[in-house]
Protein backbone atom coordinates (compact mmCIF):
# COMPACT_ATOMS: atom_id res chain seq x y z
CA UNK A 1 -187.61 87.86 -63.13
CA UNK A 2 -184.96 90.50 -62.51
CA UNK A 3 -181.57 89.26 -63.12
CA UNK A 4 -178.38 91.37 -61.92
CA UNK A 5 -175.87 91.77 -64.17
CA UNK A 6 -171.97 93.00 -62.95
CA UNK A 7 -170.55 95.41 -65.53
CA UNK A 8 -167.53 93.03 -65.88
CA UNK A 9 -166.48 91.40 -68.86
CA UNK A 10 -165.35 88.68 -66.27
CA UNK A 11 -169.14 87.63 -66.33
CA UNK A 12 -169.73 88.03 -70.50
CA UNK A 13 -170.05 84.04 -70.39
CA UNK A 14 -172.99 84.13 -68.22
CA UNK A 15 -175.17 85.87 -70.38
CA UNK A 16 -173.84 85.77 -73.74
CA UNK A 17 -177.07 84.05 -75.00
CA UNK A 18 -179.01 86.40 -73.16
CA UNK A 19 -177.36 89.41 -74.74
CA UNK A 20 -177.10 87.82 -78.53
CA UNK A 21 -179.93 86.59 -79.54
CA UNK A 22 -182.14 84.28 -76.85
CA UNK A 23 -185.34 85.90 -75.81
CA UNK A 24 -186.84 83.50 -72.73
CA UNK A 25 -189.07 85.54 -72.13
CA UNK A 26 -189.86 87.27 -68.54
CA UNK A 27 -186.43 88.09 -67.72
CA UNK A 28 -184.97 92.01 -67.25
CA UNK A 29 -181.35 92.42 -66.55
CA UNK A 30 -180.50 94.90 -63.69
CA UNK A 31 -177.00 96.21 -63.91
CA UNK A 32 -174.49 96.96 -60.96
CA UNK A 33 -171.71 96.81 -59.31
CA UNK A 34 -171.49 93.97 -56.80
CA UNK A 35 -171.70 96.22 -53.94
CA UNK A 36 -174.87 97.34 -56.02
CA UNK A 37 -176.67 94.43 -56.24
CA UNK A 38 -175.94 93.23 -52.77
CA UNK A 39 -177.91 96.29 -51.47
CA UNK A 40 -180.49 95.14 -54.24
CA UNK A 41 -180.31 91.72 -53.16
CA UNK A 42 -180.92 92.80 -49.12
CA UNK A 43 -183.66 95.59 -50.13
CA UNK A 44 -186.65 93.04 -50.04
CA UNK A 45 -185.70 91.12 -52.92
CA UNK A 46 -184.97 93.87 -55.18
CA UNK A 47 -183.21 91.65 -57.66
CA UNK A 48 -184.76 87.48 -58.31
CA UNK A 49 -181.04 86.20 -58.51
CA UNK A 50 -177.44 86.88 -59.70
CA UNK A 51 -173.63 86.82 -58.97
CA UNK A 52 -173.46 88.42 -55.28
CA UNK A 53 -170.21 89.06 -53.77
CA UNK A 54 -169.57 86.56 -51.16
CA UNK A 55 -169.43 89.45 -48.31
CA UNK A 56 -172.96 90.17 -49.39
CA UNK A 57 -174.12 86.23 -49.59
CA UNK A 58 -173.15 85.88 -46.48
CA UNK A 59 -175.55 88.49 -44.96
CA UNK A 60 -178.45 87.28 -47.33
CA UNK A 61 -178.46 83.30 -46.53
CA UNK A 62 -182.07 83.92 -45.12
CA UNK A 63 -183.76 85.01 -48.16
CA UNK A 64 -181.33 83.57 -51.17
CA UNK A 65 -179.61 80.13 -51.64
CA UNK A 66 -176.78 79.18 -54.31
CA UNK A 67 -177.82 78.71 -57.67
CA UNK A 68 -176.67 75.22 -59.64
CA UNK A 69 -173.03 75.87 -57.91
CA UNK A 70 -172.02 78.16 -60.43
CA UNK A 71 -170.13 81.37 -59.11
CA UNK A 72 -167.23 83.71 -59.96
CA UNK A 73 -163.65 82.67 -59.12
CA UNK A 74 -159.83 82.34 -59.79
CA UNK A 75 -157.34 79.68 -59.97
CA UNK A 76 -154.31 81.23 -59.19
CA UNK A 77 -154.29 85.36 -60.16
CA UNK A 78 -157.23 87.16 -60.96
CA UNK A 79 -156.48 89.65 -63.39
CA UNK A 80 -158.70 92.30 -61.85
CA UNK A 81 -158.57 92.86 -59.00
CA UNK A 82 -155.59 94.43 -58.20
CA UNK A 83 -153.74 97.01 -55.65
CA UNK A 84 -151.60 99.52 -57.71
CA UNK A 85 -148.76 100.84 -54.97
CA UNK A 86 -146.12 103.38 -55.10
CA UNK A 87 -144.32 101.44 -52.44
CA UNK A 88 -143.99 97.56 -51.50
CA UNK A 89 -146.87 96.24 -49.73
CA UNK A 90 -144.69 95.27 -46.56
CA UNK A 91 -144.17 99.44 -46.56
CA UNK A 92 -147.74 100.13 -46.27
CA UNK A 93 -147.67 100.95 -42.69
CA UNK A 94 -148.70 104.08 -41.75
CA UNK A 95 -149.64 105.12 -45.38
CA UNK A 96 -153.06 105.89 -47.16
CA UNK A 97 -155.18 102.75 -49.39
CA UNK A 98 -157.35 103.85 -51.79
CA UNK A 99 -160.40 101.54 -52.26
CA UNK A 100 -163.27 102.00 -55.21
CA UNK A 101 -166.30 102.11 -54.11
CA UNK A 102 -167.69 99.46 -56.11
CA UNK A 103 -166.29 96.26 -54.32
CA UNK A 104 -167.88 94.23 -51.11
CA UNK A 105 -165.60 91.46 -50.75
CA UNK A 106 -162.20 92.75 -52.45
CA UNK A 107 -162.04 95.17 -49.87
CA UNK A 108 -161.93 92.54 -47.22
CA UNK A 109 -159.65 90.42 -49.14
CA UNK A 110 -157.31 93.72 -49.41
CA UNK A 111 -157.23 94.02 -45.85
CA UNK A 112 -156.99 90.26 -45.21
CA UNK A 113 -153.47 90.17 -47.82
CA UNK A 114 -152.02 93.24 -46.45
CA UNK A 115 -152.49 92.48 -42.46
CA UNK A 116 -152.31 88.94 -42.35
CA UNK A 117 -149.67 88.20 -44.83
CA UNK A 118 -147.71 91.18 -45.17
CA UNK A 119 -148.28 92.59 -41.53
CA UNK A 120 -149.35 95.71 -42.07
CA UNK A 121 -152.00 97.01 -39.82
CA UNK A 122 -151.86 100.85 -39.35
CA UNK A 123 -153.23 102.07 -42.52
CA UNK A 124 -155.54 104.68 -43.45
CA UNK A 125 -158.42 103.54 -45.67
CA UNK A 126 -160.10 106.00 -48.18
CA UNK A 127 -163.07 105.20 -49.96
CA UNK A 128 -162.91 106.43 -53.92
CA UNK A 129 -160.52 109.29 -52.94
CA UNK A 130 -158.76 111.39 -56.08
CA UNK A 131 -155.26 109.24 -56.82
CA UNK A 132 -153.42 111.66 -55.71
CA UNK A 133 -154.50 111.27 -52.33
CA UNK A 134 -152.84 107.55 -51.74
CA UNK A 135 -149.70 105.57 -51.84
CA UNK A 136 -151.98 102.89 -53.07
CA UNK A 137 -155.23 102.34 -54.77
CA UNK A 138 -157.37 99.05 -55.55
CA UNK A 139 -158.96 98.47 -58.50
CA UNK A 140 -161.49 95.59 -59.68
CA UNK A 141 -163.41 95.06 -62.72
CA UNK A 142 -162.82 96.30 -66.38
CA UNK A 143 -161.11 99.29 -64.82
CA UNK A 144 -158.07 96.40 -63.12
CA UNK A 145 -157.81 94.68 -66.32
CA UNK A 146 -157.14 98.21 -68.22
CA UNK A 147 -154.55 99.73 -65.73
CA UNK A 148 -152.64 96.17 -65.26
CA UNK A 149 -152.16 96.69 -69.35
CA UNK A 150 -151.36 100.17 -69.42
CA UNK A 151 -150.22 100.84 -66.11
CA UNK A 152 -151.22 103.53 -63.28
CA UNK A 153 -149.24 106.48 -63.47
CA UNK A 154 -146.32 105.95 -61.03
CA UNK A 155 -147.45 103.26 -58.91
CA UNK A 156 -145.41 101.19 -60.07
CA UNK A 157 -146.04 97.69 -57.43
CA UNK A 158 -148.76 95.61 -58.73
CA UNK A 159 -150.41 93.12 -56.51
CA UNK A 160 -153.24 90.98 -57.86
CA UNK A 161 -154.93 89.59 -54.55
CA UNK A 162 -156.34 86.54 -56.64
CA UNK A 163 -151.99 85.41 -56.82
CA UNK A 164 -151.77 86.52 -53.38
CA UNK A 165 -154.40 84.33 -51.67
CA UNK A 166 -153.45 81.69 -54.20
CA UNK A 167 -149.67 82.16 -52.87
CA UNK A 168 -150.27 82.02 -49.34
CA UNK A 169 -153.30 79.75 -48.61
CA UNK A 170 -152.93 77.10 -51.85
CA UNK A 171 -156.50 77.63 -53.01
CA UNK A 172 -158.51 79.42 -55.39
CA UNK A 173 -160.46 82.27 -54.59
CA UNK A 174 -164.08 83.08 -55.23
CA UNK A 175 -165.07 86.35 -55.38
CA UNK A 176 -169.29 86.29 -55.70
CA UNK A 177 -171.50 83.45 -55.81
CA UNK A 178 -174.96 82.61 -58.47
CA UNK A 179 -177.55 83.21 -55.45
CA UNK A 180 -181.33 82.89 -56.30
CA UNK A 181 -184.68 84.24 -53.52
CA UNK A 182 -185.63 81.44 -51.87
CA UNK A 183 -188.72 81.96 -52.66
CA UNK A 184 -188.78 82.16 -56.28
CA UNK A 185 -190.32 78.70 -57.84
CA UNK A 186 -187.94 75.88 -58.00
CA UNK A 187 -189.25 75.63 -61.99
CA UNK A 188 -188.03 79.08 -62.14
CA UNK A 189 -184.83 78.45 -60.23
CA UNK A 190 -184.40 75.56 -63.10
CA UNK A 191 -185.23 77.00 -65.90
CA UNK A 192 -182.85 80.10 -65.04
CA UNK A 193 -180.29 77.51 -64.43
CA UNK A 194 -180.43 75.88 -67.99
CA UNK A 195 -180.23 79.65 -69.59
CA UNK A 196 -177.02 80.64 -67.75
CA UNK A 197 -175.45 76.64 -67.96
CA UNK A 198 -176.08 76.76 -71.59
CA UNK A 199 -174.90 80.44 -71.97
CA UNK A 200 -171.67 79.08 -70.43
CA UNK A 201 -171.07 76.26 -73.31
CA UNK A 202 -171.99 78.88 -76.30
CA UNK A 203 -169.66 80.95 -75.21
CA UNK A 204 -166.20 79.11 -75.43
CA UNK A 205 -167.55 78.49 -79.17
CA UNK A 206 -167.77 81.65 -79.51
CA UNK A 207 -165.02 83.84 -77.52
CA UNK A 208 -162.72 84.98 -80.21
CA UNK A 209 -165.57 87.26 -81.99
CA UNK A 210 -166.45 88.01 -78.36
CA UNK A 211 -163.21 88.40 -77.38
CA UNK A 212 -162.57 91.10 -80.86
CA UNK A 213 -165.66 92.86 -79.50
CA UNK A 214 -164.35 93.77 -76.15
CA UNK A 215 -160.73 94.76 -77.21
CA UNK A 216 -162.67 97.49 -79.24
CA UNK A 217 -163.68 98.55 -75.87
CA UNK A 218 -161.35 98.59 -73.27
CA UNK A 219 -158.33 99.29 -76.25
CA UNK A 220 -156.64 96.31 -74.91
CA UNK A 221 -155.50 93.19 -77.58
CA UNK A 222 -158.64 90.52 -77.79
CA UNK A 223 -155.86 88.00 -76.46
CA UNK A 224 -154.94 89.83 -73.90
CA UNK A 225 -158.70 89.67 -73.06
CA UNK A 226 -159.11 85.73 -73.99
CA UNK A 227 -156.07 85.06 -71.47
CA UNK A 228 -158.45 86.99 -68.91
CA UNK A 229 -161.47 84.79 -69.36
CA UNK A 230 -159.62 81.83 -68.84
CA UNK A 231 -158.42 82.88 -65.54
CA UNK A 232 -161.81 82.04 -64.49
CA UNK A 233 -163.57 79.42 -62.46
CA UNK A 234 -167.57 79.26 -63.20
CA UNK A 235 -168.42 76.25 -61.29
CA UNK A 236 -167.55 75.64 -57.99
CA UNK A 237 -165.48 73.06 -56.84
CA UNK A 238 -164.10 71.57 -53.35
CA UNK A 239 -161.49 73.45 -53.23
CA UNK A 240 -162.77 76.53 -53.52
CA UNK A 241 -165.72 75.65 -51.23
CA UNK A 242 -162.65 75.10 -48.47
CA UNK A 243 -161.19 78.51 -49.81
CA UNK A 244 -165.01 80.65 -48.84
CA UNK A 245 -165.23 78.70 -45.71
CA UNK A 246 -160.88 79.73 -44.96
CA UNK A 247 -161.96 83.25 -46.16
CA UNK A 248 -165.63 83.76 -44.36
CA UNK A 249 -163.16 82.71 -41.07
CA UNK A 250 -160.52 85.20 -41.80
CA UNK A 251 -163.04 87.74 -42.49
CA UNK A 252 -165.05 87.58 -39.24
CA UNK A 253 -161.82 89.23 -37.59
CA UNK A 254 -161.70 92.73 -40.39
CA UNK A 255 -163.68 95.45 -39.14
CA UNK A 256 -164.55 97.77 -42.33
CA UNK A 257 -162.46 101.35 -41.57
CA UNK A 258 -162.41 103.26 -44.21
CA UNK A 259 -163.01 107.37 -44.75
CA UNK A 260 -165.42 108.60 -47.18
CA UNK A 261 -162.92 110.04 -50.32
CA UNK A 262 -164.98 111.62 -53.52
């Protein structure tokens, strides 16, 4: 069974058994970034299940189906995902957004925040580009969570979209959801289930030594990092199943424009 695996400490609770210690046997982690493993995930199966941004899910509801409800989503901020702007976001007009390559559905949550909330429309898109290229530049992952600690050079307005969809629609946001091939055996389906479940309640006992670990990593205080963990929302909920069915509607209307940077 090939299980994707984000490169986001966001996910560590998934497969903390996984990674320290449990050995089930028949299972090969495939890392990526979520725009990654949705190509995976829509080249014939590539990958047997994982988190898959929601902008990918929605493409792949023929082949793949939710896995027990669990997914990847915020309350109200999400610590990582995150436009860094040298202006306000109500200034954007006319000016260049830098996007990384590695997101599928922050990118259409980006555009969603700035056009719908803010009203700006006329802005020019780059994809990766070189900083210096931008009044603004999103950021997701472990690469967020550093730069909202340090700070990015001189762009000095932060917006985390997780606040900003909490702020303006009420309800959490989810940003990928566990999706499994539809035609992988429902004992497999279970028993991959139980690992990541399980995984889940190990690692709450366990989070400070985890939490040491990663601050060693990303040179950011292990608090810092437990703060970030509990931002999360593993198992979905009915409010955020009316927050992907608010967002999938919004969405329908962006049409992706954005010019190839680096």
């Amino acid at each position: 069974m090939k299980l994707a695996r984000m490169p986001y400490i966001n996910v560590d609770p998934f497969y903390y058994t996984l990674e320290h210690g449990l050995d089930p046997g028949g299972i090969e982690l495939v890392t990526g970034y979520p725009r990654q493993i949705g190509r995976l995930a829509g080249g014939q199966g590539s990958i047997d299940a994982g988190p898959i941004s929601v902008m990918d899910y929605l493409g792949l509801k023929h082949s793949y189906e939710p896995l027990a409800g669990m997914c990847v989503a915020v309350q109200e901020k999400a610590g990582s995902v995150t436009l860094f702007s040298r202006v306000r976001a109500e200034e954007l007009n006319g000016r260049t957004v830098g996007i990384t390559s590695q997101t599928s559905t922050s990118r259409v949550l980006l555009r969603i925040v700035l056009e719908q909330r803010y009203g700006v429309r006329s802005v020019r898109y780059l994809d990766q580009p070189d900083e210096k290229e931008v009044d603004a530049y999103l950021f997701i992952g472990n690469s967020a969570l550093v730069n909202v600690y340090h700070g990015f050079g001189d762009f000095k307005h932060v917006y985390d979209l997780g606040e900003e969809w909490y702020e303006w629609t009420g309800l959490p946001f989810v940003f990928a959801v566990w999706a499994t091939r539809k035609a992988l055996p429902d004992s497999e389906k279970e028993r991959l289930g139980s690992i990541l479940s399980g995984s889940l309640d190990v690692f709450w006992r366990s989070e400070k030594a985890m939490a040491e670990e990663r601050s060693t990593e990303l040179r950011v205080p292990a608090a810092f990092i437990e703060n970030y963990w509990h931002l999360f929302i593993y198992k979905q909920t009915p409010a955020i199943d009316r927050s992907l069915e608010l967002f999938t509607g919004h969405a329908q209307h962006i049409k992706e424009v954005l010019t190839h940077g680096r």
